[in-house]
PDB file of N, CA and C in Angstrom:
ATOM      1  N   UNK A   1       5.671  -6.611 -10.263  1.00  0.00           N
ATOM      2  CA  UNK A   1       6.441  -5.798  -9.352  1.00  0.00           C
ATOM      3  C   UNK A   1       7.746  -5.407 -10.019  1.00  0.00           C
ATOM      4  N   UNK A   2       8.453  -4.011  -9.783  1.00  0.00           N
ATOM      5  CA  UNK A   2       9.460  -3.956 -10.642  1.00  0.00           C
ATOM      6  C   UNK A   2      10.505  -4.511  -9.806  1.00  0.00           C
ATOM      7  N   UNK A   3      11.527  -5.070 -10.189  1.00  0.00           N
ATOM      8  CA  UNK A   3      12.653  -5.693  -9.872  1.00  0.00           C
ATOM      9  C   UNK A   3      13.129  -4.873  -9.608  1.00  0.00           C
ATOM     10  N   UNK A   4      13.476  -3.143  -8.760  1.00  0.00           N
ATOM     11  CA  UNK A   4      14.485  -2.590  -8.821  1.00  0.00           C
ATOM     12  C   UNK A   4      13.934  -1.958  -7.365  1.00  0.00           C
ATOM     13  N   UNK A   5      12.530  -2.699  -6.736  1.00  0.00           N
ATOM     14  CA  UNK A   5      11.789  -2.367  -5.757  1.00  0.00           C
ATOM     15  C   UNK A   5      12.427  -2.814  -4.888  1.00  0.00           C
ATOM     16  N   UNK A   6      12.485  -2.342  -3.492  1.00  0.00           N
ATOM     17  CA  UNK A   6      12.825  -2.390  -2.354  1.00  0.00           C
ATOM     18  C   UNK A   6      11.752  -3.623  -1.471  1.00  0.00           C
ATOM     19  N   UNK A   7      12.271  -4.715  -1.486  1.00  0.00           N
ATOM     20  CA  UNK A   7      10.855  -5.722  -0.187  1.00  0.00           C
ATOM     21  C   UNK A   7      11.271  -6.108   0.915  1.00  0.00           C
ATOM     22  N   UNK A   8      12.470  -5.513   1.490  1.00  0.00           N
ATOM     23  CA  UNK A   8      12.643  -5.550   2.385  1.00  0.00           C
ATOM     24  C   UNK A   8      13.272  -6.797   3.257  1.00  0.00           C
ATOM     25  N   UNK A   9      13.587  -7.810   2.161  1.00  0.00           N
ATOM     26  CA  UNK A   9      13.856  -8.895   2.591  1.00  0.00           C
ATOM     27  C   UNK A   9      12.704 -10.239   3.192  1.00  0.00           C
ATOM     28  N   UNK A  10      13.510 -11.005   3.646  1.00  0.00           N
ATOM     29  CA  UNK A  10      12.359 -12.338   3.771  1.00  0.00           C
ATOM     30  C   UNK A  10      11.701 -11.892   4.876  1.00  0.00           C
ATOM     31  N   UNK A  11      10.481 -12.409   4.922  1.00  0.00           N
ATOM     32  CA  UNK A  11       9.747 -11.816   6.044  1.00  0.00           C
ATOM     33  C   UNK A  11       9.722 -12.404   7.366  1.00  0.00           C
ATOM     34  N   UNK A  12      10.209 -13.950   6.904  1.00  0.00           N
ATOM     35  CA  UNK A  12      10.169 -15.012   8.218  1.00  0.00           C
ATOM     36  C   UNK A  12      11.771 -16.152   7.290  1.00  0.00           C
ATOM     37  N   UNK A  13      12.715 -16.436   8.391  1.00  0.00           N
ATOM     38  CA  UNK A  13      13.794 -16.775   8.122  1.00  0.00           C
ATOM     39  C   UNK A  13      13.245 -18.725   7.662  1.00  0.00           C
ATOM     40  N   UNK A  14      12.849 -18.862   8.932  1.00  0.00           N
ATOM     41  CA  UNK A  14      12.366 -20.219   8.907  1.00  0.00           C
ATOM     42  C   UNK A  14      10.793 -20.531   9.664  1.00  0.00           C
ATOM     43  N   UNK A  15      10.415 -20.690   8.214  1.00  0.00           N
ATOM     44  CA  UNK A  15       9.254 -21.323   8.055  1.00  0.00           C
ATOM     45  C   UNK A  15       8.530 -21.334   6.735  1.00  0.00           C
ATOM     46  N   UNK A  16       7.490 -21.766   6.538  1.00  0.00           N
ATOM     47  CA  UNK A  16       6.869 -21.977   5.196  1.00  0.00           C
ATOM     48  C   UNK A  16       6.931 -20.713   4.309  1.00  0.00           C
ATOM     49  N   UNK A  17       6.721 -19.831   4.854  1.00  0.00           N
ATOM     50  CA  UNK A  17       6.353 -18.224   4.051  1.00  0.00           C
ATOM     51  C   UNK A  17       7.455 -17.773   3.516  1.00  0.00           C
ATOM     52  N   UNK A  18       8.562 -18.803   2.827  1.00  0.00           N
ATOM     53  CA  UNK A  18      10.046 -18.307   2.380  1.00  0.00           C
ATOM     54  C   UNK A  18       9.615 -17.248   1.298  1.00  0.00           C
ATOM     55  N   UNK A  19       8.334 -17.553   0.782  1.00  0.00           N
ATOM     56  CA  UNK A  19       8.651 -16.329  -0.504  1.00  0.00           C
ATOM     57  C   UNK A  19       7.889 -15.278   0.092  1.00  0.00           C
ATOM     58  N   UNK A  20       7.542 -14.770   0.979  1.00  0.00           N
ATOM     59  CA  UNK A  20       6.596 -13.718   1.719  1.00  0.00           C
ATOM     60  C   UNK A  20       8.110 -12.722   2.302  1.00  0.00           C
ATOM     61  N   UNK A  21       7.777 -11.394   1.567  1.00  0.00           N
ATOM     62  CA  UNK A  21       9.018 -10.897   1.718  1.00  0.00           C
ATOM     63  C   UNK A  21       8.466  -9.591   3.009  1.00  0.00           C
ATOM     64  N   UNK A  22       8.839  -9.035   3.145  1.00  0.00           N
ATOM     65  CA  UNK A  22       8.530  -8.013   4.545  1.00  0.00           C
ATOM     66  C   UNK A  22       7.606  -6.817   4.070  1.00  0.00           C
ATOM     67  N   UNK A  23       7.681  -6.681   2.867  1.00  0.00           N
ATOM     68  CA  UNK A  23       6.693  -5.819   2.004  1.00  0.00           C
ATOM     69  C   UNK A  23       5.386  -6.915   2.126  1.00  0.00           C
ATOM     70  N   UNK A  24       5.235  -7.366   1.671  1.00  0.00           N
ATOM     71  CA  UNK A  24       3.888  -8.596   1.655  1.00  0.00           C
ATOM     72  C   UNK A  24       3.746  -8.665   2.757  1.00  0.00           C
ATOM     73  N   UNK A  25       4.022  -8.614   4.070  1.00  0.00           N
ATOM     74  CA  UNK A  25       3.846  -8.953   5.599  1.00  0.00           C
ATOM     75  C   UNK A  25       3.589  -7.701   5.673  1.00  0.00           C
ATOM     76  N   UNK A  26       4.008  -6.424   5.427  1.00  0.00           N
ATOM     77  CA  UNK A  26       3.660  -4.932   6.170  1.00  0.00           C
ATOM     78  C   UNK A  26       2.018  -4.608   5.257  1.00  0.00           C
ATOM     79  N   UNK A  27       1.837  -5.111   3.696  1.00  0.00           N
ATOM     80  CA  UNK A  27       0.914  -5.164   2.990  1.00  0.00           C
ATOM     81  C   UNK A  27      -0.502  -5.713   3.701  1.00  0.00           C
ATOM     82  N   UNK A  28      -0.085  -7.033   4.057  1.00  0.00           N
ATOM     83  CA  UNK A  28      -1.133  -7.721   4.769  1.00  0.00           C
ATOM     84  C   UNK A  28      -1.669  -7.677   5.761  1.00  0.00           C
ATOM     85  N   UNK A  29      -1.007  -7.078   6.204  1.00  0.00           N
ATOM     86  CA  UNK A  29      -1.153  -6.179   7.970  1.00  0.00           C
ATOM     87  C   UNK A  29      -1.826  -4.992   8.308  1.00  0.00           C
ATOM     88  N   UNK A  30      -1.949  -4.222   6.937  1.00  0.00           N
ATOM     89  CA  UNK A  30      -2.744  -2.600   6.723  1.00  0.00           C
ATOM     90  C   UNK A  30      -3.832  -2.603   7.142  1.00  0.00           C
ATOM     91  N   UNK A  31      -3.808  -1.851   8.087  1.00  0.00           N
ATOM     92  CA  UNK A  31      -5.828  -1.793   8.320  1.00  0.00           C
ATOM     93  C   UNK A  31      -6.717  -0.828   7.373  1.00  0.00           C
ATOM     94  N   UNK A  32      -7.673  -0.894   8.310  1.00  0.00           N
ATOM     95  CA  UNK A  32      -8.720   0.007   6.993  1.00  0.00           C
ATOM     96  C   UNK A  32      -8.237   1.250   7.056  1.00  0.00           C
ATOM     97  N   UNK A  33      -7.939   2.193   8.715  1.00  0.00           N
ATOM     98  CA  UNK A  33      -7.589   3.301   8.203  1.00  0.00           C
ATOM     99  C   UNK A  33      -6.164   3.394   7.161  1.00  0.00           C
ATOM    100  N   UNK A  34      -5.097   2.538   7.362  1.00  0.00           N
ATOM    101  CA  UNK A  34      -3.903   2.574   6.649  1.00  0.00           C
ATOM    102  C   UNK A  34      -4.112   2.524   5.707  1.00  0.00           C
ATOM    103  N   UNK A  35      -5.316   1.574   4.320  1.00  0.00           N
ATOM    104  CA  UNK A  35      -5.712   1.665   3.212  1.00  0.00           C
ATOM    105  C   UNK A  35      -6.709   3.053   2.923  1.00  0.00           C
ATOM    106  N   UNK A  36      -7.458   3.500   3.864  1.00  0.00           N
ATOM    107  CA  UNK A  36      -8.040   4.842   3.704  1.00  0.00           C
ATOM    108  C   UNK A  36      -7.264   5.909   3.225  1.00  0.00           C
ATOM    109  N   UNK A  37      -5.692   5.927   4.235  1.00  0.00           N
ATOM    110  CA  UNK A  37      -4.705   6.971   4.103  1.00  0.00           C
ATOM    111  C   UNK A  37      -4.482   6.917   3.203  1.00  0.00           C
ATOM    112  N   UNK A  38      -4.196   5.341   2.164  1.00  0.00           N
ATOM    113  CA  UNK A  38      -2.775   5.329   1.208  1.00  0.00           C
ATOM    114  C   UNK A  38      -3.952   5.245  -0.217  1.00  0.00           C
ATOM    115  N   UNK A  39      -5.047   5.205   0.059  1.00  0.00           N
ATOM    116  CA  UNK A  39      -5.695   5.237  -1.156  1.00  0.00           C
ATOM    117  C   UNK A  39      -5.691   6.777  -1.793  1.00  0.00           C
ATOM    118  N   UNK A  40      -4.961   6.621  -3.295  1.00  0.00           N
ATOM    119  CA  UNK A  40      -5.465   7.857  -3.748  1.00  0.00           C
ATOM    120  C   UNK A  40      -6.694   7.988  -4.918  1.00  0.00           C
ATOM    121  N   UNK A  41      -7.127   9.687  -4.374  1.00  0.00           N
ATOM    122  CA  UNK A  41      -8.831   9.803  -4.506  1.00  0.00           C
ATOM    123  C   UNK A  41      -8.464  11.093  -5.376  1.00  0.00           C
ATOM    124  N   UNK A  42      -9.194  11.416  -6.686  1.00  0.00           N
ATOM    125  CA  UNK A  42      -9.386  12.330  -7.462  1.00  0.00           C
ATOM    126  C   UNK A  42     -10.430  13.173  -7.641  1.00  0.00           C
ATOM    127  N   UNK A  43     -10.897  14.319  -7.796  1.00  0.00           N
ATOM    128  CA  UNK A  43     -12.039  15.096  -7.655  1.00  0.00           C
ATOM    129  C   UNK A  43     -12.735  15.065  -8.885  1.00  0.00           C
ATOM    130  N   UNK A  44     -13.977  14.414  -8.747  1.00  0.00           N
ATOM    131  CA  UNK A  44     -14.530  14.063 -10.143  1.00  0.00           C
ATOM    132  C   UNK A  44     -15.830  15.081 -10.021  1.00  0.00           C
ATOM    133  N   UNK A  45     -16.204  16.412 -11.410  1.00  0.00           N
ATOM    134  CA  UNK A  45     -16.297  17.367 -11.407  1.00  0.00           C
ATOM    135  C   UNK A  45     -18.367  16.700 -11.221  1.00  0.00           C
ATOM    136  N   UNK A  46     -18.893  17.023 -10.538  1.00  0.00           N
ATOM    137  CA  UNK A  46     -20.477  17.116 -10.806  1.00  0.00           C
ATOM    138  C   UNK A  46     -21.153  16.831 -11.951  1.00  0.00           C
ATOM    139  N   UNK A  47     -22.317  16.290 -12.149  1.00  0.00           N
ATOM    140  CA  UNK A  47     -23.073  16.588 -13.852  1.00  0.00           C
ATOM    141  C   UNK A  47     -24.113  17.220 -13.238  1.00  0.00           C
ATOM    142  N   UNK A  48     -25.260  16.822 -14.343  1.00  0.00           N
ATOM    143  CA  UNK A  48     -26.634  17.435 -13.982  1.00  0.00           C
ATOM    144  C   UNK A  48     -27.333  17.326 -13.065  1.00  0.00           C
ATOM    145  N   UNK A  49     -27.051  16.145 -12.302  1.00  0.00           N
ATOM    146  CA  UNK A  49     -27.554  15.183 -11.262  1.00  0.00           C
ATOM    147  C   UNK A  49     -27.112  15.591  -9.506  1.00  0.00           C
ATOM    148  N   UNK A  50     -25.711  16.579  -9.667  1.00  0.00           N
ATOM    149  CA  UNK A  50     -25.238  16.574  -8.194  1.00  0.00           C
ATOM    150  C   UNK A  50     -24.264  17.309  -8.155  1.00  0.00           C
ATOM    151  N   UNK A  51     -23.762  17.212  -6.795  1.00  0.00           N
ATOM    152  CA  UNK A  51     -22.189  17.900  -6.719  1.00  0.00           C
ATOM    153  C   UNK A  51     -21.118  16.854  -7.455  1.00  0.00           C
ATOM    154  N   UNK A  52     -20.024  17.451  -7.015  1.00  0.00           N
ATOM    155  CA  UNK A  52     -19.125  16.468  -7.494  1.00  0.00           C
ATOM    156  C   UNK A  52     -18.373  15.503  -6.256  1.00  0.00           C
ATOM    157  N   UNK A  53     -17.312  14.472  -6.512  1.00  0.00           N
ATOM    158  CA  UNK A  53     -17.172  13.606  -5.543  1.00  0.00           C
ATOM    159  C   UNK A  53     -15.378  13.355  -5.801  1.00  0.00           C
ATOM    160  N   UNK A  54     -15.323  13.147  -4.331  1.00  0.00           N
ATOM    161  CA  UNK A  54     -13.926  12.072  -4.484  1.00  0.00           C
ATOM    162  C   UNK A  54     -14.052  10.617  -5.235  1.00  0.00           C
ATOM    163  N   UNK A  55     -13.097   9.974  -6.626  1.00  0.00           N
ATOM    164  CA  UNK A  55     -13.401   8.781  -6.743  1.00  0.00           C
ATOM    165  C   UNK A  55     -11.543   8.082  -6.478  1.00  0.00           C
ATOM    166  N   UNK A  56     -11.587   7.230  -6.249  1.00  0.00           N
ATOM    167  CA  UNK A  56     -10.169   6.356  -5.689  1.00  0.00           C
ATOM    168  C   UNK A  56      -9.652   6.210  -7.031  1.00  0.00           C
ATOM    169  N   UNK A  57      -8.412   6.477  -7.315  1.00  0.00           N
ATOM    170  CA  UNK A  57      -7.483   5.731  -8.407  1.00  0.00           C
ATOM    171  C   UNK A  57      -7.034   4.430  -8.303  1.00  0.00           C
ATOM    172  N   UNK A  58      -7.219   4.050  -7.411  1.00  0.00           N
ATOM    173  CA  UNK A  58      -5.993   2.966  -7.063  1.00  0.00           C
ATOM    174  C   UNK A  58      -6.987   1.628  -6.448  1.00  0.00           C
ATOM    175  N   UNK A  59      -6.493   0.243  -6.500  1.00  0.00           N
ATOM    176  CA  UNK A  59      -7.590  -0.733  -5.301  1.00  0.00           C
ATOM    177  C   UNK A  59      -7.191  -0.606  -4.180  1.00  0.00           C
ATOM    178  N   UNK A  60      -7.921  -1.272  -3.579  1.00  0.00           N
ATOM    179  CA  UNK A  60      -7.485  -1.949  -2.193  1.00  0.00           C
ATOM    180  C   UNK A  60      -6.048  -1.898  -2.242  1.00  0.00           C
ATOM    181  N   UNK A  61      -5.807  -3.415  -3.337  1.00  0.00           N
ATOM    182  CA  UNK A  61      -4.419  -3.846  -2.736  1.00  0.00           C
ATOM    183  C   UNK A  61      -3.257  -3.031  -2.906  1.00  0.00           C
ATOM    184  N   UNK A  62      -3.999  -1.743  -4.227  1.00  0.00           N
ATOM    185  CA  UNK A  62      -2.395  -0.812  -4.555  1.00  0.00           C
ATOM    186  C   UNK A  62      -2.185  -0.261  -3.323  1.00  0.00           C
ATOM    187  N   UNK A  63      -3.078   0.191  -2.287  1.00  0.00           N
ATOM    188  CA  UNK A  63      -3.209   1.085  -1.240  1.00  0.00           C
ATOM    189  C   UNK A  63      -2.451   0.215  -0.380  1.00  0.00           C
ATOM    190  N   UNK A  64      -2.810  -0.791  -0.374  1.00  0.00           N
ATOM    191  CA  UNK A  64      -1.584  -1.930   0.771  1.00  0.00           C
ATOM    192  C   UNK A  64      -0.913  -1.674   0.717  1.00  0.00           C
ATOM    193  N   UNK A  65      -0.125  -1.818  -0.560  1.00  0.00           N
ATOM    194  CA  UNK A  65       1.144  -1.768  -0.609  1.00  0.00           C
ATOM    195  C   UNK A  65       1.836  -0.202  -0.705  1.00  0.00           C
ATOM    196  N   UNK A  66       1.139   0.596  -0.825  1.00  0.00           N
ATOM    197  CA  UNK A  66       1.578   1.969  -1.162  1.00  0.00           C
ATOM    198  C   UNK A  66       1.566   2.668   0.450  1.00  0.00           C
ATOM    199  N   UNK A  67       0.747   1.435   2.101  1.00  0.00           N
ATOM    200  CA  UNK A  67       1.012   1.887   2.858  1.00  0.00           C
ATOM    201  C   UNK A  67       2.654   0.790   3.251  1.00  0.00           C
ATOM    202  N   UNK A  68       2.749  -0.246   2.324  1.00  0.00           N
ATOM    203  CA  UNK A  68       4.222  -1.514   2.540  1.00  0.00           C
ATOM    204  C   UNK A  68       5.223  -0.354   2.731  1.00  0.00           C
ATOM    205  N   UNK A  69       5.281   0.644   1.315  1.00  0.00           N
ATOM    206  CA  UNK A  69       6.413   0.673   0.453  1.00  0.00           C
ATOM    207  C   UNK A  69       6.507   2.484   2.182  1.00  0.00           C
ATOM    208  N   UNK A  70       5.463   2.782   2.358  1.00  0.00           N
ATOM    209  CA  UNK A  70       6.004   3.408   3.479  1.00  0.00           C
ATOM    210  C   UNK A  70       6.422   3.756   4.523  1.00  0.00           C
ATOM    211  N   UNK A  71       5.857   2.059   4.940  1.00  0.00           N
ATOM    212  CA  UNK A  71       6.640   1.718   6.130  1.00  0.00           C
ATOM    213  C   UNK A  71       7.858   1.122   5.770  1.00  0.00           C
ATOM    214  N   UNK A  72       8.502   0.610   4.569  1.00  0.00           N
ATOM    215  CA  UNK A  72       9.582  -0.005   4.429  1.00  0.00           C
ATOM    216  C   UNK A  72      10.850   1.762   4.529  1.00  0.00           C
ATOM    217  N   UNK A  73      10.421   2.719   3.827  1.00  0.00           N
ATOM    218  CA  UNK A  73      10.604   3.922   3.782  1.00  0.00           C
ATOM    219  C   UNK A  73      10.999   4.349   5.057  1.00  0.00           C
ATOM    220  N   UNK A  74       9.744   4.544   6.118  1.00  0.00           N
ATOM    221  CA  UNK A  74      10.719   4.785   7.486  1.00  0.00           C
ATOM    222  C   UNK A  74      11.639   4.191   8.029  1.00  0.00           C
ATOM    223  N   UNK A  75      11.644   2.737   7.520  1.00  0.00           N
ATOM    224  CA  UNK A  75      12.581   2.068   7.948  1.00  0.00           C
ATOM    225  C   UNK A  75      13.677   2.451   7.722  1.00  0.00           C
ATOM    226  N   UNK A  76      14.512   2.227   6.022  1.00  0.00           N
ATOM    227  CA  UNK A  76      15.519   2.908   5.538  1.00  0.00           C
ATOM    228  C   UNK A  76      15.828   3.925   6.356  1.00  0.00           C
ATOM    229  N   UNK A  77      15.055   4.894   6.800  1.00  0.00           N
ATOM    230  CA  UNK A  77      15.070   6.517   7.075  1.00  0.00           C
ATOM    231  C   UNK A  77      15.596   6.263   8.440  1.00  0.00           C
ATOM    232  N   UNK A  78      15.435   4.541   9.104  1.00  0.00           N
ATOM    233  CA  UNK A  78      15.591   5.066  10.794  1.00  0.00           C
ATOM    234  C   UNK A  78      17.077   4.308  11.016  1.00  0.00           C
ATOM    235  N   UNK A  79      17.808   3.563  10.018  1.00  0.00           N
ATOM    236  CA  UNK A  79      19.218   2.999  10.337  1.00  0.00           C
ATOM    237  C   UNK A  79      19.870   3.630   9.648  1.00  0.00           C
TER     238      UNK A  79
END
């Protein structure tokens, strides 16, 4: 993770999850459509065999967090 990233702080003040920061809690929380949204998909051109297709750049978990880093985003945006 780069150190210059935004996590929003601790996610829970007191209790075990001291290193679970509010990015990792908004991450873990993504549903399927939220990883559907945040997954990005590239147009991969047909061969001999077919049309061509959407294929994902990214996993699962980049998509988590790429829906974290936008809810941490509205946040900033709403104080």
């Amino acid at each position: 993770m780069n150190q210059n990233q935004n996590t929003g702080g601790a996610a829970f003040l007191l209790c075990r999850a001291k290193n679970m920061t509010l990015r990792d809690y908004f991450a873990s929380h993504a549903s399927e459509e939220d990883i559907q949204e945040h997954t990005t998909k590239v147009w991969t051109d047909g061969n001999e065999f077919g049309a061509g297709y959407f294929t994902p750049t990214n996993t699962r978990e980049e998509a988590k967090y790429a829906y974290a880093d936008a809810m941490l985003k509205a946040r900033e945006e709403r104080t």
